[in-house]
C-alpha atoms as a PDB file:
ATOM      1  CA  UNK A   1     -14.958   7.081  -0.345  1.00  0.00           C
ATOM      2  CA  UNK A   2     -12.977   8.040  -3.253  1.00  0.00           C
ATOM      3  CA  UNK A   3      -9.199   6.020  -2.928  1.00  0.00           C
ATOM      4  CA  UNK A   4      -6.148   5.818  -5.134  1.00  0.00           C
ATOM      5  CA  UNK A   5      -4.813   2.100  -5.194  1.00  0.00           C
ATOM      6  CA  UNK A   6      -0.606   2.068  -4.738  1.00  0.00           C
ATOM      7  CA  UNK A   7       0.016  -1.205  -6.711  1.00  0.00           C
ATOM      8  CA  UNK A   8       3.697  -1.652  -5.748  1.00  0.00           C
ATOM      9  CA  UNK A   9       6.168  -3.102  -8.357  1.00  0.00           C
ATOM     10  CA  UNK A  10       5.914  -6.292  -7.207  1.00  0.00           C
ATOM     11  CA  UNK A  11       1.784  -6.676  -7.613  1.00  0.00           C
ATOM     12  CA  UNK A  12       2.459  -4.683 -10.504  1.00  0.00           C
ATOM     13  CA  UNK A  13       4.960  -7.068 -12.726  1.00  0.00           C
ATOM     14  CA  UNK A  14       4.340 -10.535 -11.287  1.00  0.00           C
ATOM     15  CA  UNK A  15       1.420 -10.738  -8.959  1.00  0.00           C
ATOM     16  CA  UNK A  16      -1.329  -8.459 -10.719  1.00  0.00           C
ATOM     17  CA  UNK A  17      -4.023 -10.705  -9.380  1.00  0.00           C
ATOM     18  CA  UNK A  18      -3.230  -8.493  -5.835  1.00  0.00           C
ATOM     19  CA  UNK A  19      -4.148  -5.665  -7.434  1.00  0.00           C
ATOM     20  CA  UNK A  20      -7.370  -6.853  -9.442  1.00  0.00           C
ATOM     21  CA  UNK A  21      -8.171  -8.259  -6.215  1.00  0.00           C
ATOM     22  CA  UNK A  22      -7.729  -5.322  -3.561  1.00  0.00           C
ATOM     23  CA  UNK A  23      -9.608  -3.206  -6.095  1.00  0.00           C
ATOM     24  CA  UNK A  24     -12.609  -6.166  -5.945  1.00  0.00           C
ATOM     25  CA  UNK A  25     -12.358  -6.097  -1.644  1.00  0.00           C
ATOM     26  CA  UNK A  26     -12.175  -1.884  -2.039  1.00  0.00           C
ATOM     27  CA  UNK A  27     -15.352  -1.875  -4.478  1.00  0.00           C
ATOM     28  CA  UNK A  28     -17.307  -4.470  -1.927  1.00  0.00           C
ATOM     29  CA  UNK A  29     -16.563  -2.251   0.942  1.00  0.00           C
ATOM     30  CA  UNK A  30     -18.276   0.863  -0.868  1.00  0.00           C
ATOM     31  CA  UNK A  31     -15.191   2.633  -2.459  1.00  0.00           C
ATOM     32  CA  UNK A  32     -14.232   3.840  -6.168  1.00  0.00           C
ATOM     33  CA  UNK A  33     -10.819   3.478  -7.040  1.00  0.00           C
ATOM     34  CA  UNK A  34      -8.799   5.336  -8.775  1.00  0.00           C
ATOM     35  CA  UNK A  35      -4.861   4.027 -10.626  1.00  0.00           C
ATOM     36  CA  UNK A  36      -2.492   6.456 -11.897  1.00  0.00           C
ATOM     37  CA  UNK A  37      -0.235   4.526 -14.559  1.00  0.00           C
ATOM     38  CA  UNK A  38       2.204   7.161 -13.917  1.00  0.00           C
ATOM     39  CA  UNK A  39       2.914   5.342 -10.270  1.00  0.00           C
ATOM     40  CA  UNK A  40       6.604   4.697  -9.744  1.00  0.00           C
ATOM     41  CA  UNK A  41       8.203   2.633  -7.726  1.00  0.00           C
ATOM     42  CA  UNK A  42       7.968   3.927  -3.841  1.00  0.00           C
ATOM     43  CA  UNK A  43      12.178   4.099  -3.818  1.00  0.00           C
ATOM     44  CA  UNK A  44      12.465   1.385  -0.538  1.00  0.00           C
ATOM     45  CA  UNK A  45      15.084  -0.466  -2.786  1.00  0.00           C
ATOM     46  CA  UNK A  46      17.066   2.088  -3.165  1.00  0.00           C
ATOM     47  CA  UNK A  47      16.502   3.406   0.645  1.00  0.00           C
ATOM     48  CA  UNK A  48      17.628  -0.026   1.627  1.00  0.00           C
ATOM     49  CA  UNK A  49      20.299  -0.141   0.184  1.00  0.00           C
ATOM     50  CA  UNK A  50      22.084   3.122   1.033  1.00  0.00           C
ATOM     51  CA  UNK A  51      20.948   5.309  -2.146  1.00  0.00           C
ATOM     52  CA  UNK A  52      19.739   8.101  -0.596  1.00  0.00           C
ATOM     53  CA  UNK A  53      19.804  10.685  -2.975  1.00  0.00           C
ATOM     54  CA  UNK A  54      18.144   8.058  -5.658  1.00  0.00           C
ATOM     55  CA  UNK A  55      15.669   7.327  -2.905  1.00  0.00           C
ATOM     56  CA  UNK A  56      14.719  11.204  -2.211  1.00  0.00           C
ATOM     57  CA  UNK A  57      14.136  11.762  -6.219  1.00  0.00           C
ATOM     58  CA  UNK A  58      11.711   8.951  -6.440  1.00  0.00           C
ATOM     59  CA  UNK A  59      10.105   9.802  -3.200  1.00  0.00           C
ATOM     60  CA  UNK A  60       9.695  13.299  -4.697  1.00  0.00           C
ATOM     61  CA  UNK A  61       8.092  11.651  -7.847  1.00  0.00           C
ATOM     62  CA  UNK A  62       5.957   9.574  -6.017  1.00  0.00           C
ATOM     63  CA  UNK A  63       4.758  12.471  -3.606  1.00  0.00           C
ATOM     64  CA  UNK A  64       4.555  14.574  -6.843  1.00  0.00           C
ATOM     65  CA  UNK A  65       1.545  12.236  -8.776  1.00  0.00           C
ATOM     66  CA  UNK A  66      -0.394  11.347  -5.627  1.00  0.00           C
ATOM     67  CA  UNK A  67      -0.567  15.090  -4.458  1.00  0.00           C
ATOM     68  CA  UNK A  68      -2.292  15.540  -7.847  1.00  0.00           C
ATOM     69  CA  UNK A  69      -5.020  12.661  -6.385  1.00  0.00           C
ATOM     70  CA  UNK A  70      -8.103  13.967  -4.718  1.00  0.00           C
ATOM     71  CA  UNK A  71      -8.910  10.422  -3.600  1.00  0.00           C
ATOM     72  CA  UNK A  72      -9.362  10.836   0.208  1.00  0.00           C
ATOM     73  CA  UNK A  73      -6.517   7.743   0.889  1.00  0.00           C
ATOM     74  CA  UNK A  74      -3.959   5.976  -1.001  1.00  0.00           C
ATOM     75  CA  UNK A  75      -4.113   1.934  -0.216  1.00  0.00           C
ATOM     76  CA  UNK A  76      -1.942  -0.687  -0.866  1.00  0.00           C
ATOM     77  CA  UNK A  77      -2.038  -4.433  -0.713  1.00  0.00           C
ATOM     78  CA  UNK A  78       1.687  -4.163   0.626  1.00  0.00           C
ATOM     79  CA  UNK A  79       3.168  -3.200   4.409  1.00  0.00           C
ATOM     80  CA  UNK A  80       5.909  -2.908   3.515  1.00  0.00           C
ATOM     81  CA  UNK A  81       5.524  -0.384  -0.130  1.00  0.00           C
ATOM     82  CA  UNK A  82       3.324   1.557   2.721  1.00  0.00           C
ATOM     83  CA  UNK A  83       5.927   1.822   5.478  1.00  0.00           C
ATOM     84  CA  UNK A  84       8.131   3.066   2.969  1.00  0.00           C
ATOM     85  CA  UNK A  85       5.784   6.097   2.476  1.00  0.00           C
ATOM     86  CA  UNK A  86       5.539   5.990   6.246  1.00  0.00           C
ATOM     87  CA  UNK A  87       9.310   6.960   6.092  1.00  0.00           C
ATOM     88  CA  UNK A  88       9.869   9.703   3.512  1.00  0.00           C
ATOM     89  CA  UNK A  89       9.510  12.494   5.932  1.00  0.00           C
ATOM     90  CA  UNK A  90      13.060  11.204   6.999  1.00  0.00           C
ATOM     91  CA  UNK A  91      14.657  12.054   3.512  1.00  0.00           C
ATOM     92  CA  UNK A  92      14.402  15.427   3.828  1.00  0.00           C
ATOM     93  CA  UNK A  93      15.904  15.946   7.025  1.00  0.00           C
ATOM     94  CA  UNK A  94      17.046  19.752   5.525  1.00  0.00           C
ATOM     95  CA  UNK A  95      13.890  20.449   3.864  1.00  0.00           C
ATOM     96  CA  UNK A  96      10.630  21.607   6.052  1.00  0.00           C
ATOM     97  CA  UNK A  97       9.209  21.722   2.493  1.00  0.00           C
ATOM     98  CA  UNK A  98       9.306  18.480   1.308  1.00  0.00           C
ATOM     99  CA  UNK A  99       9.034  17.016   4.643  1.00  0.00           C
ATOM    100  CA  UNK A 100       5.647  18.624   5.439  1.00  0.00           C
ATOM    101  CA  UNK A 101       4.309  16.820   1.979  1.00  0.00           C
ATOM    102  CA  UNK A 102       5.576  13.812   2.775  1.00  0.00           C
ATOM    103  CA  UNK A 103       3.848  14.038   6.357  1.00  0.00           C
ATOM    104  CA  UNK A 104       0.650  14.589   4.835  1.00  0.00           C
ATOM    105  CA  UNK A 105       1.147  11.707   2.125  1.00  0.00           C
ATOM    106  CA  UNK A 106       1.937   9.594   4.370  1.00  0.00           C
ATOM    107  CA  UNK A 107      -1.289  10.630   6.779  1.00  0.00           C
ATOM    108  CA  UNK A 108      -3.385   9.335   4.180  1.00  0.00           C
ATOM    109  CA  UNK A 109      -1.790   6.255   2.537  1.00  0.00           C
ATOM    110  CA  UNK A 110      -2.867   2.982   4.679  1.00  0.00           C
ATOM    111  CA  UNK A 111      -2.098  -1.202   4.063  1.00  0.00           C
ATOM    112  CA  UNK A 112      -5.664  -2.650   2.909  1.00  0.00           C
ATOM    113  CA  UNK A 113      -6.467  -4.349   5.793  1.00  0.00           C
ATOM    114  CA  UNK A 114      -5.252  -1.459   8.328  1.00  0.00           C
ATOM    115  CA  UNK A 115      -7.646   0.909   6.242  1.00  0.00           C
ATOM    116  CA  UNK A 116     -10.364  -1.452   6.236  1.00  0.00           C
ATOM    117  CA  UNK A 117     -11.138  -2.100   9.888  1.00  0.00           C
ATOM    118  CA  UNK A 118      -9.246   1.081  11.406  1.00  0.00           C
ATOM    119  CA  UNK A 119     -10.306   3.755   8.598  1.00  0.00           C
ATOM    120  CA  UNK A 120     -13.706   1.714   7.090  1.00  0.00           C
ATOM    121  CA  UNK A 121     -14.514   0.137  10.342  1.00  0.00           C
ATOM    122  CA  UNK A 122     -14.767  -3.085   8.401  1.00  0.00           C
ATOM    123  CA  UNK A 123     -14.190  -6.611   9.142  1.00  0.00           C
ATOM    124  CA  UNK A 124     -16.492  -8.674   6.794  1.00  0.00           C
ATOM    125  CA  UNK A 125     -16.488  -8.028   3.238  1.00  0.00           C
ATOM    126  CA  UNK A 126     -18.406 -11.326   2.702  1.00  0.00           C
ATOM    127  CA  UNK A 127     -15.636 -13.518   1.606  1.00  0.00           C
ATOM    128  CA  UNK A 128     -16.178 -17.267   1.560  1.00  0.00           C
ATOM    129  CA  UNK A 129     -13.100 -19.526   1.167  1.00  0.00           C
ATOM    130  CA  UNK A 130     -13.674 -23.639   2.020  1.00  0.00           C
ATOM    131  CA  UNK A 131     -10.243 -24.251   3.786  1.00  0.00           C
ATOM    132  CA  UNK A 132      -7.899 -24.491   7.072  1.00  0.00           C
ATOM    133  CA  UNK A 133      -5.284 -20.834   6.924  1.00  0.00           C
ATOM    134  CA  UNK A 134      -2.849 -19.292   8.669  1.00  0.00           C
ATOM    135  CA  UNK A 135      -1.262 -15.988   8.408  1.00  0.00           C
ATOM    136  CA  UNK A 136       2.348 -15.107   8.368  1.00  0.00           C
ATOM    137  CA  UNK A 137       3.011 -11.044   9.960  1.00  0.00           C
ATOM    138  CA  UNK A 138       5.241  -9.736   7.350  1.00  0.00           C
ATOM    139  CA  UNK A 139       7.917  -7.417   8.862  1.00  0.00           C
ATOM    140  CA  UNK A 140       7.094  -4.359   7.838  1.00  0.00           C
ATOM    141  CA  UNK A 141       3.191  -4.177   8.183  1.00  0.00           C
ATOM    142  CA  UNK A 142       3.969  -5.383  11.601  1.00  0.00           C
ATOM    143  CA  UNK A 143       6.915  -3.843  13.019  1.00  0.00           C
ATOM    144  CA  UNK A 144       6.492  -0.314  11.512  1.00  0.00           C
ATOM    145  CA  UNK A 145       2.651  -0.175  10.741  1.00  0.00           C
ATOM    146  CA  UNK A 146       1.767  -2.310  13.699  1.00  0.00           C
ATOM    147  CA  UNK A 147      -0.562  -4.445  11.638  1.00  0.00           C
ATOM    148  CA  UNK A 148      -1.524  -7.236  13.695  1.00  0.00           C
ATOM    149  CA  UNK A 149      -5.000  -7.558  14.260  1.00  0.00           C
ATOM    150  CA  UNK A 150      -6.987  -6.385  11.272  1.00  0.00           C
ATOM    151  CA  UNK A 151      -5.927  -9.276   8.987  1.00  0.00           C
ATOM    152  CA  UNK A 152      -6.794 -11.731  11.839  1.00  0.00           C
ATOM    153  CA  UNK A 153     -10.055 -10.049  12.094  1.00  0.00           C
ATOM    154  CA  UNK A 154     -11.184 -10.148   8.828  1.00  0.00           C
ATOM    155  CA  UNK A 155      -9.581 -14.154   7.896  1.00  0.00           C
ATOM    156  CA  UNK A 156     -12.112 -14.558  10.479  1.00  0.00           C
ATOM    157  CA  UNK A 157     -15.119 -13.504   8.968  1.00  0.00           C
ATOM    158  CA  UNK A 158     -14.489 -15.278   5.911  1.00  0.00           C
ATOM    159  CA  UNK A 159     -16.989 -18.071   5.745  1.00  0.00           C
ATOM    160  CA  UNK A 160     -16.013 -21.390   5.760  1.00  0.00           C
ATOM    161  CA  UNK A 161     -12.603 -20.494   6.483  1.00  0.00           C
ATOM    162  CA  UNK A 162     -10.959 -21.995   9.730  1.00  0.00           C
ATOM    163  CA  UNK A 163      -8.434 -20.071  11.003  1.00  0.00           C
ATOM    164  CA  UNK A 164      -5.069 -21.656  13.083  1.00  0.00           C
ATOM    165  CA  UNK A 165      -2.981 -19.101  14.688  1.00  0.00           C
ATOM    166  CA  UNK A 166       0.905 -19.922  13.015  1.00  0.00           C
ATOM    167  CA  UNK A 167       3.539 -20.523  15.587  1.00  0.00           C
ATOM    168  CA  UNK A 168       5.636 -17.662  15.633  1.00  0.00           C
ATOM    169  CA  UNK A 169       3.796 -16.078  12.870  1.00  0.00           C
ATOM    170  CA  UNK A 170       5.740 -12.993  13.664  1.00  0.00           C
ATOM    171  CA  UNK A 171       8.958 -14.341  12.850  1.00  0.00           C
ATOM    172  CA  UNK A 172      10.657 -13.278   9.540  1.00  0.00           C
ATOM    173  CA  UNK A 173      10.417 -15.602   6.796  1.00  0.00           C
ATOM    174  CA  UNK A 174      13.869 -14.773   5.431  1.00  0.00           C
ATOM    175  CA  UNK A 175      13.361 -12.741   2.714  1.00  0.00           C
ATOM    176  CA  UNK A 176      14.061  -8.935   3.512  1.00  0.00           C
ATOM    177  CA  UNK A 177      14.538  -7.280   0.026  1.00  0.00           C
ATOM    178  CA  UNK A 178      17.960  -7.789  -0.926  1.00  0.00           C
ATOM    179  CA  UNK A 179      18.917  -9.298   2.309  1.00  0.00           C
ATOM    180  CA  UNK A 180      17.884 -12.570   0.478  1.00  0.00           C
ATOM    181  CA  UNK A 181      20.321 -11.992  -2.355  1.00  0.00           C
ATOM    182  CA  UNK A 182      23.207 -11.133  -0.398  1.00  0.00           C
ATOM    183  CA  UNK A 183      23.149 -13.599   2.578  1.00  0.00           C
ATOM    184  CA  UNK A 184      21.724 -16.555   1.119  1.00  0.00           C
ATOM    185  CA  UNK A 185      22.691 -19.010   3.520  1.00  0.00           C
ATOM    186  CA  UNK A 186      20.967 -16.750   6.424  1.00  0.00           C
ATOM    187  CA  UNK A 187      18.079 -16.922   4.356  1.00  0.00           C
ATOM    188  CA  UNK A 188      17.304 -20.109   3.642  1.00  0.00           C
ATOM    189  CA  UNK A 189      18.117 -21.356   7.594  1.00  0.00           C
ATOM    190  CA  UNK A 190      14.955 -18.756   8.392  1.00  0.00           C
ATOM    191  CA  UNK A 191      12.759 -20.096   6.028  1.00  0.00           C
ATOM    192  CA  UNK A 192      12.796 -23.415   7.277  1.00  0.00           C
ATOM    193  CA  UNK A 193      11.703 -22.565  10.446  1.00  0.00           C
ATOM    194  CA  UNK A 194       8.787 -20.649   9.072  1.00  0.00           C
ATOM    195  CA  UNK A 195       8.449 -23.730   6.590  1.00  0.00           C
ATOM    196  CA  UNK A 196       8.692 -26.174   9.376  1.00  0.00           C
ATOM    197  CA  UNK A 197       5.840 -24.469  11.490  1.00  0.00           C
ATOM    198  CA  UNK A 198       3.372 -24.027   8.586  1.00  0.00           C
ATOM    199  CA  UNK A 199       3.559 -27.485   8.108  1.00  0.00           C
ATOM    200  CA  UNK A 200       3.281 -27.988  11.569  1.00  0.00           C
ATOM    201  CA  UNK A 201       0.010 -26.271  11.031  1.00  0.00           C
ATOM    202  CA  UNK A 202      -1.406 -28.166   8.654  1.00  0.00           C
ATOM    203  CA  UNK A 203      -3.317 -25.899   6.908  1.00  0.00           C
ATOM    204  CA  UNK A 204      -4.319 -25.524   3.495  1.00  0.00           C
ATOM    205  CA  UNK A 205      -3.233 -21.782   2.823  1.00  0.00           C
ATOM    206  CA  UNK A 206      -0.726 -19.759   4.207  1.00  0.00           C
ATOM    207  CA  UNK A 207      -1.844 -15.846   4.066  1.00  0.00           C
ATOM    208  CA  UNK A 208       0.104 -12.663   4.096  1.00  0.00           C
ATOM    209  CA  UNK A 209       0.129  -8.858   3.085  1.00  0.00           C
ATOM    210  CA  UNK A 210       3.119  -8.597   1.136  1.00  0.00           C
ATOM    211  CA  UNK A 211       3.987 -10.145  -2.025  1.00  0.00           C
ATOM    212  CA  UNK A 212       7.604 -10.556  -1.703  1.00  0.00           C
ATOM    213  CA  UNK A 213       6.820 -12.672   1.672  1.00  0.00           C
ATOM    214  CA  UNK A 214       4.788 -15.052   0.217  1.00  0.00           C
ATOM    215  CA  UNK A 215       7.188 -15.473  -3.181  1.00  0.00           C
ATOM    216  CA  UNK A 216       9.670 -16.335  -0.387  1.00  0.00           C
ATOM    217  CA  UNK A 217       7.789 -18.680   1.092  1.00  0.00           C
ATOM    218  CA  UNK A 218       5.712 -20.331  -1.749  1.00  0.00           C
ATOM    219  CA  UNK A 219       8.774 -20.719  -3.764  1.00  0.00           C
ATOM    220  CA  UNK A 220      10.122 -23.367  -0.890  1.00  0.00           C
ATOM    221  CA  UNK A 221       6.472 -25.263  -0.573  1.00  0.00           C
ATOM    222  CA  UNK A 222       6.714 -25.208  -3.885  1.00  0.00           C
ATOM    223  CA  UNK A 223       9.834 -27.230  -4.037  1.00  0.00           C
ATOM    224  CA  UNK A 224       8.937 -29.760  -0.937  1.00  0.00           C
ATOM    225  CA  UNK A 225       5.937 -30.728  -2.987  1.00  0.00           C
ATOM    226  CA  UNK A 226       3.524 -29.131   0.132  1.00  0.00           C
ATOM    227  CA  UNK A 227       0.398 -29.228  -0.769  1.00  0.00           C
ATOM    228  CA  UNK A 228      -0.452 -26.138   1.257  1.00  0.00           C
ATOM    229  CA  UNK A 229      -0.427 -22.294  -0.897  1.00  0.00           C
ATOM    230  CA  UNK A 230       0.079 -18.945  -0.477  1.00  0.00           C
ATOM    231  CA  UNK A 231      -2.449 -16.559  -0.623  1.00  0.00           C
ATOM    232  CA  UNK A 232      -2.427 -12.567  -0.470  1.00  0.00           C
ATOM    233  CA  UNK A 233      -4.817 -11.345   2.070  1.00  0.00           C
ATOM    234  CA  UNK A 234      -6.658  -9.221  -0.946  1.00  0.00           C
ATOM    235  CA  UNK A 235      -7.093 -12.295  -2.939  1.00  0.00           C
ATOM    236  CA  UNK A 236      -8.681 -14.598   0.400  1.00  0.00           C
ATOM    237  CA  UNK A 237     -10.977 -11.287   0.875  1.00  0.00           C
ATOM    238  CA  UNK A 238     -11.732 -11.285  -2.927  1.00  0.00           C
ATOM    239  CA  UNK A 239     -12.974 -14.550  -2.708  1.00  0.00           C
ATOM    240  CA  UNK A 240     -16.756 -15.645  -3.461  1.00  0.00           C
END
């Protein structure tokens, strides 16, 4: 299957070893990807924020280059970058036009691991890690892709992995786009309840599906001294 990788700002300016590695776990499950350099940024930050005009124009942009794909799906190693795309239809509440394309973007852009066990019908892409992980639900993939059990699925079938169910793993870690910036405080107190049950966990690597999530949450482990890291579910499936 032919498949356009969305490589989200994010991946795309401080975490490219996402992208190298969801193009690795794409090419090991039989696919040839595809990358536009012409991607733009999916608008959420603008969306979140209450730019809604600035969020339609980038939306249109976005719609715009991956209309001109003929890969059969556009994947991305991000829940939330996808339910953004998930949402454009609503930004042109006055448009059929634009609405209809964003429907049928949106029909065909997936998170990795949702398109790997619900579109591939995979859930071992013969992975080995040597470690004890966890997984942290980001928001998004959860809440408005209702990612839950593909990334469990496939940590799973990564050998010599052992995998320890987080408590509350569906609890946010704090970070929520510029929810972060402006209510710090509220932040921080959210974290360390996510901090406190990873290390409750004791495990080795904490694993998620969105960049911004784990920056969050690697930046505090980080700065306890934990010897436990953060992982991106691409890069644990990338590894050999």
């Amino acid at each position: 299957m032919k498949v356009g990788l969305f490589v989200t700002c994010l991946v795309d300016q401080m975490w490219s070893a996402i992208g190298t590695s969801t193009v690795e776990v794409l090419r090991r499950a039989g696919c040839s990807v595809e990358f536009d350099e012409r991607q733009t940024c999916c608008g959420q930050p603008a969306f979140n924020t209450g730019y809604r005009t600035e969020a339609r124009r980038v939306a249109q942009r976005f719609i715009e280059l991956c209309e001109e794909s003929k890969a059969e799906a556009i994947v991305s190693p991000s829940g939330s970058c996808t339910a953004m795309v998930h949402h454009y239809a609503a930004l042109f509440p006055d448009d059929q036009h634009w609405r209809e394309r964003a429907r049928a973007l949106a029909a065909r852009t997936f998170e990795l691991s949702s398109f790997l066990v619900r579109k591939l019908k995979i859930d071992d892409v013969g992975a080995r890690f040597a470690g004890r992980v966890t997984w942290h639900d980001a928001c998004h993939g959860l809440r408005d892709l209702n990612v839950h059990d593909e990334p469990r699925r496939l940590i799973k079938h990564v050998r010599g992995t052992e995998f320890v169910e987080l408590e509350n793993a569906d609890a946010c870690c704090g970070f929520g786009g510029t929810f972060s910036i402006k209510y710090p405080e509220i932040s921080a107190a959210i974290l360390d309840q996510k901090i406190e049950a990873i290390e409750r966990a004791g495990v080795d690597a904490i694993v998620s599906g969105d960049a911004s999530c784990l920056m969050q949450i690697g930046g505090r482990l980080s700065r306890i001294g934990s010897n436990a890291r953060v992982m991106h579910l691409a890069e644990l499936l990338a590894s050999q």
